[in-house]
PDB file of N, CA and C in Angstrom:
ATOM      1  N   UNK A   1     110.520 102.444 134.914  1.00  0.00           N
ATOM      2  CA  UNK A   1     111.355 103.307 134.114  1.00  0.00           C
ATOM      3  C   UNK A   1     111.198 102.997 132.633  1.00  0.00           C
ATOM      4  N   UNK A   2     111.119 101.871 132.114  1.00  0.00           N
ATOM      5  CA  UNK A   2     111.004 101.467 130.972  1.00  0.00           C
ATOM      6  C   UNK A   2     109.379 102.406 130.159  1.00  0.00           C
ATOM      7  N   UNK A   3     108.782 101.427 131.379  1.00  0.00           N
ATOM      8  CA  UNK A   3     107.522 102.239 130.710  1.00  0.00           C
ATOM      9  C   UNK A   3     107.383 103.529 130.594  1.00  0.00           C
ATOM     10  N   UNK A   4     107.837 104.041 131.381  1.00  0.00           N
ATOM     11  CA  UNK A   4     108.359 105.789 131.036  1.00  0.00           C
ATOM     12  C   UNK A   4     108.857 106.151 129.520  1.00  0.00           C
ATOM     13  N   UNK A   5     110.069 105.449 129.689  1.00  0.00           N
ATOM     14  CA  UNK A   5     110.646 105.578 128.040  1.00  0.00           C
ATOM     15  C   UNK A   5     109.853 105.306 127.118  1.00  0.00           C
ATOM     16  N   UNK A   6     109.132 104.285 126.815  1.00  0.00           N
ATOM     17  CA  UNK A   6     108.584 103.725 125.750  1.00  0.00           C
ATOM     18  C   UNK A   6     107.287 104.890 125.639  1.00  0.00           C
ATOM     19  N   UNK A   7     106.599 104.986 126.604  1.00  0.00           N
ATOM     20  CA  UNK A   7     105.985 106.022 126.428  1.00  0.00           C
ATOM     21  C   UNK A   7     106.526 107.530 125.731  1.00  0.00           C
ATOM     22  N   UNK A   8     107.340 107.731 126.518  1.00  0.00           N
ATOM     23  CA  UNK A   8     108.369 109.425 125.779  1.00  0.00           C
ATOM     24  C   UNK A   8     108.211 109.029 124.277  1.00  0.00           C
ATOM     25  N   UNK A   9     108.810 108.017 123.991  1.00  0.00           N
ATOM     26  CA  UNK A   9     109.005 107.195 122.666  1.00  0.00           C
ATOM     27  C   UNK A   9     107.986 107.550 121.606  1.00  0.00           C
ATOM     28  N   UNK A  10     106.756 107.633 122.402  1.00  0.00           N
ATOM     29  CA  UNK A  10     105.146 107.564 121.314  1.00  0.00           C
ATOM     30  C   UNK A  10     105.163 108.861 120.846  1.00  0.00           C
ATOM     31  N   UNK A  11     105.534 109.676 121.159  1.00  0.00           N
ATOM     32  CA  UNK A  11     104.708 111.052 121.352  1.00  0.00           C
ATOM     33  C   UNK A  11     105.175 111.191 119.453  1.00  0.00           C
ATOM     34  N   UNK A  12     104.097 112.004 119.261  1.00  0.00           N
ATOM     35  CA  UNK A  12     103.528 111.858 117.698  1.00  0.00           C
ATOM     36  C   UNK A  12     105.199 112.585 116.753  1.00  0.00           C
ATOM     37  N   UNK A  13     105.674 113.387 117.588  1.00  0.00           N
ATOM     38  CA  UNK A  13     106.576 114.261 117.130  1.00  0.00           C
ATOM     39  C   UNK A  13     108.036 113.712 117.200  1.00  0.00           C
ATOM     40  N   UNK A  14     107.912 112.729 118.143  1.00  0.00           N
ATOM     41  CA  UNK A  14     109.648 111.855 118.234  1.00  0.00           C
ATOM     42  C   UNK A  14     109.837 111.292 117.367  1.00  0.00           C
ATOM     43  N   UNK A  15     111.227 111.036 116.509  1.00  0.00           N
ATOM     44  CA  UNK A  15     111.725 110.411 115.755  1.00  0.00           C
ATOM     45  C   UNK A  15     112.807 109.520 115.987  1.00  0.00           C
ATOM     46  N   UNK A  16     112.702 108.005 115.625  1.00  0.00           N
ATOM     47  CA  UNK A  16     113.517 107.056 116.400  1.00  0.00           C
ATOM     48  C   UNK A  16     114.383 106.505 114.609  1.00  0.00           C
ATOM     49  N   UNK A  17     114.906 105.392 115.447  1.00  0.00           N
ATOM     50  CA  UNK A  17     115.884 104.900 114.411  1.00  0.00           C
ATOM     51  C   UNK A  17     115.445 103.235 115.034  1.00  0.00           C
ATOM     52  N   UNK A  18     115.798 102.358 114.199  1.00  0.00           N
ATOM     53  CA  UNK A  18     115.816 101.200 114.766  1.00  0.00           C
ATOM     54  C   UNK A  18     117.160 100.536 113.621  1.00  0.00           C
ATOM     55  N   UNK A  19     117.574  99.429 114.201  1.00  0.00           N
ATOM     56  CA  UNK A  19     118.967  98.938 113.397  1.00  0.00           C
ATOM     57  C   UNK A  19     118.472  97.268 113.814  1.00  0.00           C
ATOM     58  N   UNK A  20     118.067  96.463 112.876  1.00  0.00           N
ATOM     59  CA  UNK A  20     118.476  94.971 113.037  1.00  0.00           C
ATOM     60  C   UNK A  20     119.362  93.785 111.799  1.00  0.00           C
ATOM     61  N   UNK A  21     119.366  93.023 112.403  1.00  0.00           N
ATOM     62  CA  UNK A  21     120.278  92.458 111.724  1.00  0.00           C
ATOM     63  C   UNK A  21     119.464  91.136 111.012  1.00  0.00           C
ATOM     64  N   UNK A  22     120.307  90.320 109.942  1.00  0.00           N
ATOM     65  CA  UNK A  22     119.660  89.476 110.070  1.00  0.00           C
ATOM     66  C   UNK A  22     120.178  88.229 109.002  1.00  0.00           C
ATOM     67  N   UNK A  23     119.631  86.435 108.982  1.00  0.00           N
ATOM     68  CA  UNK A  23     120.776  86.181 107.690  1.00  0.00           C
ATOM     69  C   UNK A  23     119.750  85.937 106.308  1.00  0.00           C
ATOM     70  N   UNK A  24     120.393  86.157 105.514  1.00  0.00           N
ATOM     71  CA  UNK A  24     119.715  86.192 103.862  1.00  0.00           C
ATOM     72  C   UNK A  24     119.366  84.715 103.845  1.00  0.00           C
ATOM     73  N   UNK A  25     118.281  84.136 102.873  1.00  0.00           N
ATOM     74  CA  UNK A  25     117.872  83.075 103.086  1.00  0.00           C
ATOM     75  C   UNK A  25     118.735  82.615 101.255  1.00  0.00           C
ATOM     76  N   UNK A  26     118.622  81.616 101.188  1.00  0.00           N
ATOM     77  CA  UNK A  26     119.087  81.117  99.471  1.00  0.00           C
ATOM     78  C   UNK A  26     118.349  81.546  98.691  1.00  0.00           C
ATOM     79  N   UNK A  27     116.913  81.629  98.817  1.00  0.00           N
ATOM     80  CA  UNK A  27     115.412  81.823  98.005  1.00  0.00           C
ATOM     81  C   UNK A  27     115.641  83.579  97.846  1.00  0.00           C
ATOM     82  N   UNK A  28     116.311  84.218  98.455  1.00  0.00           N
ATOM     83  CA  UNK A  28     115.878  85.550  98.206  1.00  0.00           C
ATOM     84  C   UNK A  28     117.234  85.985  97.217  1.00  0.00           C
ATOM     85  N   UNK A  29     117.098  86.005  96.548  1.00  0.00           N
ATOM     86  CA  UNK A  29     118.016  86.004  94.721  1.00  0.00           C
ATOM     87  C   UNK A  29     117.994  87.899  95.004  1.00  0.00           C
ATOM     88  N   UNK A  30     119.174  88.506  93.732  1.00  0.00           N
ATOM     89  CA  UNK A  30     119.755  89.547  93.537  1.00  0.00           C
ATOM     90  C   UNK A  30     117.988  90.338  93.160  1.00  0.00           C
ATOM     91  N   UNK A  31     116.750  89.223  92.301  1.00  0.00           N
ATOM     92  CA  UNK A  31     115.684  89.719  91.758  1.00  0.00           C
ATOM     93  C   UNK A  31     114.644  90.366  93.372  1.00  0.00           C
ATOM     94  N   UNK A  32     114.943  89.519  93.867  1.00  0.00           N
ATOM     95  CA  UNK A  32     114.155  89.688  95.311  1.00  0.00           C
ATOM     96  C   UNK A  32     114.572  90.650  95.562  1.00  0.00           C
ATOM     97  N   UNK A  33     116.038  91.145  96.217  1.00  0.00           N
ATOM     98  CA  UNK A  33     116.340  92.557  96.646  1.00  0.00           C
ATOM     99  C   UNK A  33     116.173  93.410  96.043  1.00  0.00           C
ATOM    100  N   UNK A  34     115.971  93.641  94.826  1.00  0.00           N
ATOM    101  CA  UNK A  34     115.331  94.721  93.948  1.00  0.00           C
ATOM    102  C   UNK A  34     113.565  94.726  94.006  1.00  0.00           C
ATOM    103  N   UNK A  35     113.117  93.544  94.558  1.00  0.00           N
ATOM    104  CA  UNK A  35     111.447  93.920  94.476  1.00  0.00           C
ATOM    105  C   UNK A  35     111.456  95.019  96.217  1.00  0.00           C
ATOM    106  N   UNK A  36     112.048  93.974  97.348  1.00  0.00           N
ATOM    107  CA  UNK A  36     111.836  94.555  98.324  1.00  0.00           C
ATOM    108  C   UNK A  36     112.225  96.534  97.899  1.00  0.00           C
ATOM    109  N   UNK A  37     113.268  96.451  97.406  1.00  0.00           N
ATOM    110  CA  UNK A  37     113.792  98.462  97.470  1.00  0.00           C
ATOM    111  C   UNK A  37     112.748  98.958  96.484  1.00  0.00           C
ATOM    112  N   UNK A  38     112.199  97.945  95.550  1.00  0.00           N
ATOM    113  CA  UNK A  38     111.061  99.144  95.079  1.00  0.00           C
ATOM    114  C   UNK A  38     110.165  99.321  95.780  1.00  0.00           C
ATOM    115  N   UNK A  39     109.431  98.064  96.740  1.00  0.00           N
ATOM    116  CA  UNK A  39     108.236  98.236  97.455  1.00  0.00           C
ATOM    117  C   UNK A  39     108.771  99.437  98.694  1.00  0.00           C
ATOM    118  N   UNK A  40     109.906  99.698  99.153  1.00  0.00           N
ATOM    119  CA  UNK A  40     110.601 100.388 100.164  1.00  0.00           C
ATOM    120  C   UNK A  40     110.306 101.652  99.365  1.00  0.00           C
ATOM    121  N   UNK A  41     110.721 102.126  98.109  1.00  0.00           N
ATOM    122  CA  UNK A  41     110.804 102.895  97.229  1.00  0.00           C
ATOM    123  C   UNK A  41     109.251 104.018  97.364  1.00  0.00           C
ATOM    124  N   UNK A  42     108.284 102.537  96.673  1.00  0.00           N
ATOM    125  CA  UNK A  42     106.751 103.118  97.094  1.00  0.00           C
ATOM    126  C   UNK A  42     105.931 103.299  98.406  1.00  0.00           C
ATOM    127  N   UNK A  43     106.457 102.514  99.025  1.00  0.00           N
ATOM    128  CA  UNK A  43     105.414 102.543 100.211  1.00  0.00           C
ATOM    129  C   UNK A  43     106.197 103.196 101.627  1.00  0.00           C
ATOM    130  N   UNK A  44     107.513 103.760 101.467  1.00  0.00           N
ATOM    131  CA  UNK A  44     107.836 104.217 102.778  1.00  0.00           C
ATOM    132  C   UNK A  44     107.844 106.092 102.747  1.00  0.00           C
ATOM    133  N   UNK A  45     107.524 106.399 101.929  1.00  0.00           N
ATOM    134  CA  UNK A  45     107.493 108.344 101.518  1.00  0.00           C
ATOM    135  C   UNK A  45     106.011 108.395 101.770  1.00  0.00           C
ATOM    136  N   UNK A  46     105.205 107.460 101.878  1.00  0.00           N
ATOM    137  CA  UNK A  46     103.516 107.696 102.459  1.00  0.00           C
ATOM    138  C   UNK A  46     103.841 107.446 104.082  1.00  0.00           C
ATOM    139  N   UNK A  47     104.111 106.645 104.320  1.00  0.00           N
ATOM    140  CA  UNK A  47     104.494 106.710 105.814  1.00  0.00           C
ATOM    141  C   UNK A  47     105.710 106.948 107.135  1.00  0.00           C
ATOM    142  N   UNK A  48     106.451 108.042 105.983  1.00  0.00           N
ATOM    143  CA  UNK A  48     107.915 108.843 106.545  1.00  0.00           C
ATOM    144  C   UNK A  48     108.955 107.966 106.961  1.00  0.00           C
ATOM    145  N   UNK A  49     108.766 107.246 106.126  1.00  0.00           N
ATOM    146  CA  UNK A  49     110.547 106.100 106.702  1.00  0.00           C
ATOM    147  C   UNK A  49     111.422 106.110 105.915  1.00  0.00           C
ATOM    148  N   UNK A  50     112.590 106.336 106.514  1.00  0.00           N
ATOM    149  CA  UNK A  50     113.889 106.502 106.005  1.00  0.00           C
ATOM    150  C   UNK A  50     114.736 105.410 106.172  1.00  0.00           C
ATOM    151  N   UNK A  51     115.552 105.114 105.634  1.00  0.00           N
ATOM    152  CA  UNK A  51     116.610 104.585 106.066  1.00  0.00           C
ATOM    153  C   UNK A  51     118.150 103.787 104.677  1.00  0.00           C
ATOM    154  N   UNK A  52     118.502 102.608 105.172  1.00  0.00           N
ATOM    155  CA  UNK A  52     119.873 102.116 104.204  1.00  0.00           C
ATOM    156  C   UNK A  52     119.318 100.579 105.160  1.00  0.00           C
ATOM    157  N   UNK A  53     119.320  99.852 103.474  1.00  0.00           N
ATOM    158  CA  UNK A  53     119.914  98.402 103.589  1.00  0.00           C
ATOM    159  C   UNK A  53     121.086  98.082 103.325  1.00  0.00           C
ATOM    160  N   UNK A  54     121.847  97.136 103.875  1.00  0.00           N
ATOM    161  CA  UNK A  54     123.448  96.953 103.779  1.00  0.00           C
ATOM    162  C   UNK A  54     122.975  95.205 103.591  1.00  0.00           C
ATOM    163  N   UNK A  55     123.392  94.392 102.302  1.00  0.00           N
ATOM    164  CA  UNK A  55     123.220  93.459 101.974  1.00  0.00           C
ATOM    165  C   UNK A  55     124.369  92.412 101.656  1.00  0.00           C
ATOM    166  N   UNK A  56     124.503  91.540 101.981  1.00  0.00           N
ATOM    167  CA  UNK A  56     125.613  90.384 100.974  1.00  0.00           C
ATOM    168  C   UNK A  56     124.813  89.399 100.984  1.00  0.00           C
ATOM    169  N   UNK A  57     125.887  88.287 100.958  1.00  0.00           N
ATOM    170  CA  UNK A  57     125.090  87.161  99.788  1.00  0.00           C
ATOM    171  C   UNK A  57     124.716  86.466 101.266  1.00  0.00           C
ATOM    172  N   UNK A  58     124.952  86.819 102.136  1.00  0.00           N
ATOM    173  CA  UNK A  58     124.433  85.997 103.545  1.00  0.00           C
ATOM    174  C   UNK A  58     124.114  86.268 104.629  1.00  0.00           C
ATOM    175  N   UNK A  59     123.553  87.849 104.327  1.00  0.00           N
ATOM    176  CA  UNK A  59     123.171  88.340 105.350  1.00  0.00           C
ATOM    177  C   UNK A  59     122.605  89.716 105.176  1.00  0.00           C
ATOM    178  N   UNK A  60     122.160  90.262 106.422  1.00  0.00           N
ATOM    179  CA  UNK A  60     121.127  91.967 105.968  1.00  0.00           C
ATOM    180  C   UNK A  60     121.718  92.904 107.516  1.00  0.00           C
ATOM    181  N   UNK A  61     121.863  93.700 106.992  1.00  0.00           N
ATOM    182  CA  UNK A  61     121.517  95.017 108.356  1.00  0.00           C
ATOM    183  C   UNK A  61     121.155  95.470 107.849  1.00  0.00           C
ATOM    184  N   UNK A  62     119.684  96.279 108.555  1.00  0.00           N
ATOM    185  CA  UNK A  62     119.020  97.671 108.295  1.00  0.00           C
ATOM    186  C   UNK A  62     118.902  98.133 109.232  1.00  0.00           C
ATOM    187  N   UNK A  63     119.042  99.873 108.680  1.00  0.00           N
ATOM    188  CA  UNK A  63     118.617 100.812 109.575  1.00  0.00           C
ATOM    189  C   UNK A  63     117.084 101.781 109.048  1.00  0.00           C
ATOM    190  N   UNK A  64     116.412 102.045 110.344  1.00  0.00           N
ATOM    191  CA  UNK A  64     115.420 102.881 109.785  1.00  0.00           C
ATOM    192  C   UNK A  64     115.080 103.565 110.405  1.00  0.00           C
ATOM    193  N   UNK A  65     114.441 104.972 110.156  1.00  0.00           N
ATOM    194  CA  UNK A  65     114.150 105.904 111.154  1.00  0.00           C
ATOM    195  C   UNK A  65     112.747 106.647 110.513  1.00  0.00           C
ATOM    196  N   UNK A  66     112.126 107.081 111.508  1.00  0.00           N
ATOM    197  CA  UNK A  66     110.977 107.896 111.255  1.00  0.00           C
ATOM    198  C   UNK A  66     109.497 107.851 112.662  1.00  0.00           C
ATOM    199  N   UNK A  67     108.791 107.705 112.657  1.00  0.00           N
ATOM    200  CA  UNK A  67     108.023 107.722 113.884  1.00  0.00           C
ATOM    201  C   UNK A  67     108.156 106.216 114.683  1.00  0.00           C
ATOM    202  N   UNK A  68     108.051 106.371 116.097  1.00  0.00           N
ATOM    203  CA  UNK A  68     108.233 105.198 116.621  1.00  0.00           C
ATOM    204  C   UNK A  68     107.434 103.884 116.465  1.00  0.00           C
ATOM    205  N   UNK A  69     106.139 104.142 116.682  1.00  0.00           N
ATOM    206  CA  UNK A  69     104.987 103.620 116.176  1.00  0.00           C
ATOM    207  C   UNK A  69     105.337 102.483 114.640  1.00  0.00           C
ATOM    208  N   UNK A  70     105.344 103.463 113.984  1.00  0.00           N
ATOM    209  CA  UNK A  70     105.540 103.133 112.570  1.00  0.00           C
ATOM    210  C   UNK A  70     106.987 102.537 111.948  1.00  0.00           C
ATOM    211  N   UNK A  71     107.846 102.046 112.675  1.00  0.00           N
ATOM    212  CA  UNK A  71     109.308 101.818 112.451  1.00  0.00           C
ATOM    213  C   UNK A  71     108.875 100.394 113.077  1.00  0.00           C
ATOM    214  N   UNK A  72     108.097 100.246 114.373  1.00  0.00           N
ATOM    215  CA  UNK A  72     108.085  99.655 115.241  1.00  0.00           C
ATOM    216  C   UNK A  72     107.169  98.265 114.162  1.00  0.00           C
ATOM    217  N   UNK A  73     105.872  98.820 114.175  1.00  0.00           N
ATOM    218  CA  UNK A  73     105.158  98.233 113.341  1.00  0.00           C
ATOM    219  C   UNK A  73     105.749  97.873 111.978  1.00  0.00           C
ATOM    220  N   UNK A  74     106.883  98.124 111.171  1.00  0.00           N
ATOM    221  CA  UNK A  74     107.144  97.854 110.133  1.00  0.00           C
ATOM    222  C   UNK A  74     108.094  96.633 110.151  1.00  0.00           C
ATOM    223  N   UNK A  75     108.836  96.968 111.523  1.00  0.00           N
ATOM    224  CA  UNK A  75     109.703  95.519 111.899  1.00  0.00           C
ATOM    225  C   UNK A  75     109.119  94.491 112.042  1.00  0.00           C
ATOM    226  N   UNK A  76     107.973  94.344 112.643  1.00  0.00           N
ATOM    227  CA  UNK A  76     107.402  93.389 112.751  1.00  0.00           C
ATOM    228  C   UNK A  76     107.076  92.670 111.533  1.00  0.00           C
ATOM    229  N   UNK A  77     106.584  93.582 110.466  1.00  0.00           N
ATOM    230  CA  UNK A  77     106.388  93.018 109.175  1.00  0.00           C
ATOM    231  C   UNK A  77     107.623  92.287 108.726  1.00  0.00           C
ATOM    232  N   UNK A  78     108.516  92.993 108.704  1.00  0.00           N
ATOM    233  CA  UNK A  78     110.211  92.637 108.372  1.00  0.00           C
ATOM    234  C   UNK A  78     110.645  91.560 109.187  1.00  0.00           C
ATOM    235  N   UNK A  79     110.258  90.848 110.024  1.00  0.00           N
ATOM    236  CA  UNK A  79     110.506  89.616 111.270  1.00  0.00           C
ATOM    237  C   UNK A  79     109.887  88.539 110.679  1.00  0.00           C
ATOM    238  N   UNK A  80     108.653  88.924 109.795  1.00  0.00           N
ATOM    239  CA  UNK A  80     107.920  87.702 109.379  1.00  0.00           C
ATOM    240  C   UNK A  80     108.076  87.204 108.013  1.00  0.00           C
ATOM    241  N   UNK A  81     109.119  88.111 107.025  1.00  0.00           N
ATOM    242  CA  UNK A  81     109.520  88.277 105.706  1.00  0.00           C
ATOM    243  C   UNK A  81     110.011  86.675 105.592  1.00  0.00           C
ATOM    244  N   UNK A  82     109.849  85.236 104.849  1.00  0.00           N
ATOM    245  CA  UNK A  82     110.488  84.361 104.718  1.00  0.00           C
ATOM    246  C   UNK A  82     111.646  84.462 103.871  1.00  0.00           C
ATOM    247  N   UNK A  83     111.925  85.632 103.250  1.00  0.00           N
ATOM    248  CA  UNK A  83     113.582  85.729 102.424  1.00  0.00           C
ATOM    249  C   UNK A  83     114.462  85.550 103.114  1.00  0.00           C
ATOM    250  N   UNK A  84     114.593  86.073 104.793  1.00  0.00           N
ATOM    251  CA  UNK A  84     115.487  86.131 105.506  1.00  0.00           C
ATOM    252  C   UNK A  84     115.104  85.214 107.138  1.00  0.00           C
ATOM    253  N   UNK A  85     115.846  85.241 107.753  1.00  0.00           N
ATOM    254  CA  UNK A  85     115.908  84.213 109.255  1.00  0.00           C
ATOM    255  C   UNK A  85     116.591  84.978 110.664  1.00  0.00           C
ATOM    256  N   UNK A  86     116.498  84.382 111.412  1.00  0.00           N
ATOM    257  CA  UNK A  86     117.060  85.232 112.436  1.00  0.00           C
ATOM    258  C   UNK A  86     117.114  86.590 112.546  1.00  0.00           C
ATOM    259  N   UNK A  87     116.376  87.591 112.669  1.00  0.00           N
ATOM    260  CA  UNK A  87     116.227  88.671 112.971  1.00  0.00           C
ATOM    261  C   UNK A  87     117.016  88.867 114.328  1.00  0.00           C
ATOM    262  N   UNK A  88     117.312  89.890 114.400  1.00  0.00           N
ATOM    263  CA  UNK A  88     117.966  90.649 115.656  1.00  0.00           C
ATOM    264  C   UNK A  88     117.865  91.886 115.631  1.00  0.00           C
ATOM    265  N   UNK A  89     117.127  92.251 116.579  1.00  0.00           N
ATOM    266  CA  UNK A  89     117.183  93.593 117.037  1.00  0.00           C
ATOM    267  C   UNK A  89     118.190  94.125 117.758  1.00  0.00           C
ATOM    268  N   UNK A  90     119.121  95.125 116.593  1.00  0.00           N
ATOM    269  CA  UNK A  90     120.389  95.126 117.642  1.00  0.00           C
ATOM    270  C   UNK A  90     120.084  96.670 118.039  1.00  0.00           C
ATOM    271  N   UNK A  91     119.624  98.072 117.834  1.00  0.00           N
ATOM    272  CA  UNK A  91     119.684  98.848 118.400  1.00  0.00           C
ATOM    273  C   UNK A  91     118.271  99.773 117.890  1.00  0.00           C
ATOM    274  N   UNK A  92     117.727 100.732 118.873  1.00  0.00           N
ATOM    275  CA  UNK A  92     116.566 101.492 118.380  1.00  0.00           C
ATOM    276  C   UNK A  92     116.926 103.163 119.461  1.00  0.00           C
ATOM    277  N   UNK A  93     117.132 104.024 119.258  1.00  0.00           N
ATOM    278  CA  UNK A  93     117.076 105.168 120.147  1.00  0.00           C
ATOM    279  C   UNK A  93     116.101 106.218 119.471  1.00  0.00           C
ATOM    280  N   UNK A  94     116.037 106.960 120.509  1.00  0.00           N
ATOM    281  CA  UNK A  94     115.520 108.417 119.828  1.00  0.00           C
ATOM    282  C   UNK A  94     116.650 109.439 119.046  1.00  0.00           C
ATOM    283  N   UNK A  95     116.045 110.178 117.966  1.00  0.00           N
ATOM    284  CA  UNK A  95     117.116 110.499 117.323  1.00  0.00           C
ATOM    285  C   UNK A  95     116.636 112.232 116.821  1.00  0.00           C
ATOM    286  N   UNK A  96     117.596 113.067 117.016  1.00  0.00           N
ATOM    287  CA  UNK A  96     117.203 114.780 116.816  1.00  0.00           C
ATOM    288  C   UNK A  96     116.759 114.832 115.298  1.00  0.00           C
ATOM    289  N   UNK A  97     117.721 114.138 114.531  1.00  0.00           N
ATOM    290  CA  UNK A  97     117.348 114.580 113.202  1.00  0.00           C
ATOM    291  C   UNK A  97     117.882 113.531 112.309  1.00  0.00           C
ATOM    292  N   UNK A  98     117.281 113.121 111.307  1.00  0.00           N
ATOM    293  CA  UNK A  98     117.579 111.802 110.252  1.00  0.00           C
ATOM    294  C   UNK A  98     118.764 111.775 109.647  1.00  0.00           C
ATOM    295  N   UNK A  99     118.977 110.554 109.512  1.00  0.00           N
ATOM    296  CA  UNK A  99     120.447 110.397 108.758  1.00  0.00           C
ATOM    297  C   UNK A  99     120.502 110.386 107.548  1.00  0.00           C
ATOM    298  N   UNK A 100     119.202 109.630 106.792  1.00  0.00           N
ATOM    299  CA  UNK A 100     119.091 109.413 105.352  1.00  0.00           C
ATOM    300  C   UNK A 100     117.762 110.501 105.219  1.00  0.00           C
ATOM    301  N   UNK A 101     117.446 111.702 104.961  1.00  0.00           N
ATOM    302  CA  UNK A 101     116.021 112.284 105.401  1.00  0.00           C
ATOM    303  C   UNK A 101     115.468 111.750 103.617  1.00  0.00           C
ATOM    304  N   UNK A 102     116.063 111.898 102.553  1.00  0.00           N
ATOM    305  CA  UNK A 102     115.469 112.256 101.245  1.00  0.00           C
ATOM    306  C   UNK A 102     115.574 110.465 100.749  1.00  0.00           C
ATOM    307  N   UNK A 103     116.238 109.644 101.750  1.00  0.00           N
ATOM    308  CA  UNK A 103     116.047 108.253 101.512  1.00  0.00           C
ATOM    309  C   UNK A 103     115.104 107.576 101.749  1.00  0.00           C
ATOM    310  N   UNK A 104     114.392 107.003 100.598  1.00  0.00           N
ATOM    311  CA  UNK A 104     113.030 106.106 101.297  1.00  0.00           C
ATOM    312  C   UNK A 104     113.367 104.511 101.386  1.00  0.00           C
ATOM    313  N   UNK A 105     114.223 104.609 100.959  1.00  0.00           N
ATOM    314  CA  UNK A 105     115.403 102.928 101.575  1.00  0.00           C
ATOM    315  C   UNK A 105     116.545 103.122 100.053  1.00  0.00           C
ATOM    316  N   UNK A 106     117.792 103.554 100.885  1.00  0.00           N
ATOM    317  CA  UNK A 106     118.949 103.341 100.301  1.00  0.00           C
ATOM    318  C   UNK A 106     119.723 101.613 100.205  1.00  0.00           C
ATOM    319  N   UNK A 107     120.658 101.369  99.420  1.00  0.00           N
ATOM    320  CA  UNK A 107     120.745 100.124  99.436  1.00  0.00           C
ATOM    321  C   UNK A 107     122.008 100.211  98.927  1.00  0.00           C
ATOM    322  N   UNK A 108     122.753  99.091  99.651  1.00  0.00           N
ATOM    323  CA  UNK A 108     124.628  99.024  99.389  1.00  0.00           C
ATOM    324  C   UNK A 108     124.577  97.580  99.443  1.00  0.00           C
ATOM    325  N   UNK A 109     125.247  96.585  98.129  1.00  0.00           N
ATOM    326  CA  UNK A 109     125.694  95.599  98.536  1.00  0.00           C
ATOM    327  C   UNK A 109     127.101  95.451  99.025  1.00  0.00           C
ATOM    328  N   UNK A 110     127.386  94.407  99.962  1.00  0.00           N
ATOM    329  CA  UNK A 110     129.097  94.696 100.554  1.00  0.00           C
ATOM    330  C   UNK A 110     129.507  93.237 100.478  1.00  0.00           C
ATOM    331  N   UNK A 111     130.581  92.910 100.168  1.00  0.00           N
ATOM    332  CA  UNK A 111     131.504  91.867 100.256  1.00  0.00           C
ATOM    333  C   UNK A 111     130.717  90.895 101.474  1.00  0.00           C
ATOM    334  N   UNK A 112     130.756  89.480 101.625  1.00  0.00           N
ATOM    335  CA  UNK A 112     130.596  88.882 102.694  1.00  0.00           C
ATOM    336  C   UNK A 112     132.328  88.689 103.220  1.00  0.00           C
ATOM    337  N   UNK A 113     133.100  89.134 102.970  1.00  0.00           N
ATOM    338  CA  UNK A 113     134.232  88.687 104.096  1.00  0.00           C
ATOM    339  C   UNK A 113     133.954  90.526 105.084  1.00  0.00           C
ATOM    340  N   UNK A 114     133.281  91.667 104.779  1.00  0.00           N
ATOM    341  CA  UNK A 114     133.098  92.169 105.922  1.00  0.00           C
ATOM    342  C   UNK A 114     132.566  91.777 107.407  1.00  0.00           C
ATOM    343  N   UNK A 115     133.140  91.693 108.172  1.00  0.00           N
ATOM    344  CA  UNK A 115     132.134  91.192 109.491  1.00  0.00           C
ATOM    345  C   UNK A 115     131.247  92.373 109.933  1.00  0.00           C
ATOM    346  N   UNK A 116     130.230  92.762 109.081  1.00  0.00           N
ATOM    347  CA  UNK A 116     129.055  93.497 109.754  1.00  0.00           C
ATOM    348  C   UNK A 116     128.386  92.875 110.933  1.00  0.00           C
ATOM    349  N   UNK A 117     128.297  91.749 110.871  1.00  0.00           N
ATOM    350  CA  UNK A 117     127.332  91.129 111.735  1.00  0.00           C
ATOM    351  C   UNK A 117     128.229  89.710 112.076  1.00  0.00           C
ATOM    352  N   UNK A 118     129.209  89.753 112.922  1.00  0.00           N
ATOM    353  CA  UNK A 118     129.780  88.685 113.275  1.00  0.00           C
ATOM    354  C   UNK A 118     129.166  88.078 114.006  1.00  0.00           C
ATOM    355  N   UNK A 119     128.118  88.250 114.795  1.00  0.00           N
ATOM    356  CA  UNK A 119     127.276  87.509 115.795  1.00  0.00           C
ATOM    357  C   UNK A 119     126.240  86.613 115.643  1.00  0.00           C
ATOM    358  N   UNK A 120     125.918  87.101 114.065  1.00  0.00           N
ATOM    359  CA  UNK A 120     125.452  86.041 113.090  1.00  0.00           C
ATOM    360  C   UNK A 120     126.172  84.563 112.750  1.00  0.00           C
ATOM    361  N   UNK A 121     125.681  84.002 112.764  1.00  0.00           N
ATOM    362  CA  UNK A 121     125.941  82.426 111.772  1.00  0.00           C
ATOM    363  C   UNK A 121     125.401  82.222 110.607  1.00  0.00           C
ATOM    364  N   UNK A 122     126.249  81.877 109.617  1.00  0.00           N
ATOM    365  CA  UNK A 122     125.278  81.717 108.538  1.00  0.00           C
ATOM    366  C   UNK A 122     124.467  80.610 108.195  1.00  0.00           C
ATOM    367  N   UNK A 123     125.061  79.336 108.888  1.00  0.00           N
ATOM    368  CA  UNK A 123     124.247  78.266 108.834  1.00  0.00           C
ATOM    369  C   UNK A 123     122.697  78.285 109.819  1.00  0.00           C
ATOM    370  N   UNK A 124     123.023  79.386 110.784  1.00  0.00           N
ATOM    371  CA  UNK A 124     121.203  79.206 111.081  1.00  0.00           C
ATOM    372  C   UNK A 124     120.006  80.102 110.343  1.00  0.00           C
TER     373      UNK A 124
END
């Protein structure tokens, strides 16, 4: 069954979302999150990705959407980023139509007393 899905998943025309989480490292400064949203800025309108970073001083959720393939492959890049630690993949579906379509990465910083990601620790 899986492999069923993941397959449905490929087809050139589906559009997915993926959502992970993750914690901010000390090294990645207010200057860092402004390089990553410009490189997001340039390089995700060549390869149709959308989405919103949600940031504080100790942690990340993103969401992103656009072909499966290519969301898929970009996480991976984003897993190996040393600014941040613990990645979690908390959700990915298929999706009718985009949430952010004219966003090539939106960006909100939020308070750390929100619990976005309570399942996080910040010490790991």
């Amino acid at each position: 069954m899986l492999t069923v899905l993941v397959l449905h998943c490929l087809k050139k025309d589906m559009i997915s979302n993926l959502i992970y989480v993750s914690v901010r490292k000390q090294i990645c400064t207010d200057e860092e999150i402004a390089k990553i949203l410009a490189s997001c800025q340039k390089n995700n309108k060549d390869v149709d990705v959308t989405g919103v970073l949600l940031y504080s001083e100790k942690k990340f959720i993103q969401y992103l959407e656009g072909e499966y393939k290519t969301i898929y492959s970009l996480y991976d890049k984003i897993k190996s980023d040393p600014r941040h630690t613990n990645v979690i993949l908390v959700a990915t579906s298929n999706i009718q139509k985009r949430l952010f379509p004219s966003w090539q990465m939106g960006a909100k910083k939020i308070d750390d007393s929100v619990e976005f990601i309570g399942f996080l620790k910040d010490d790991e």
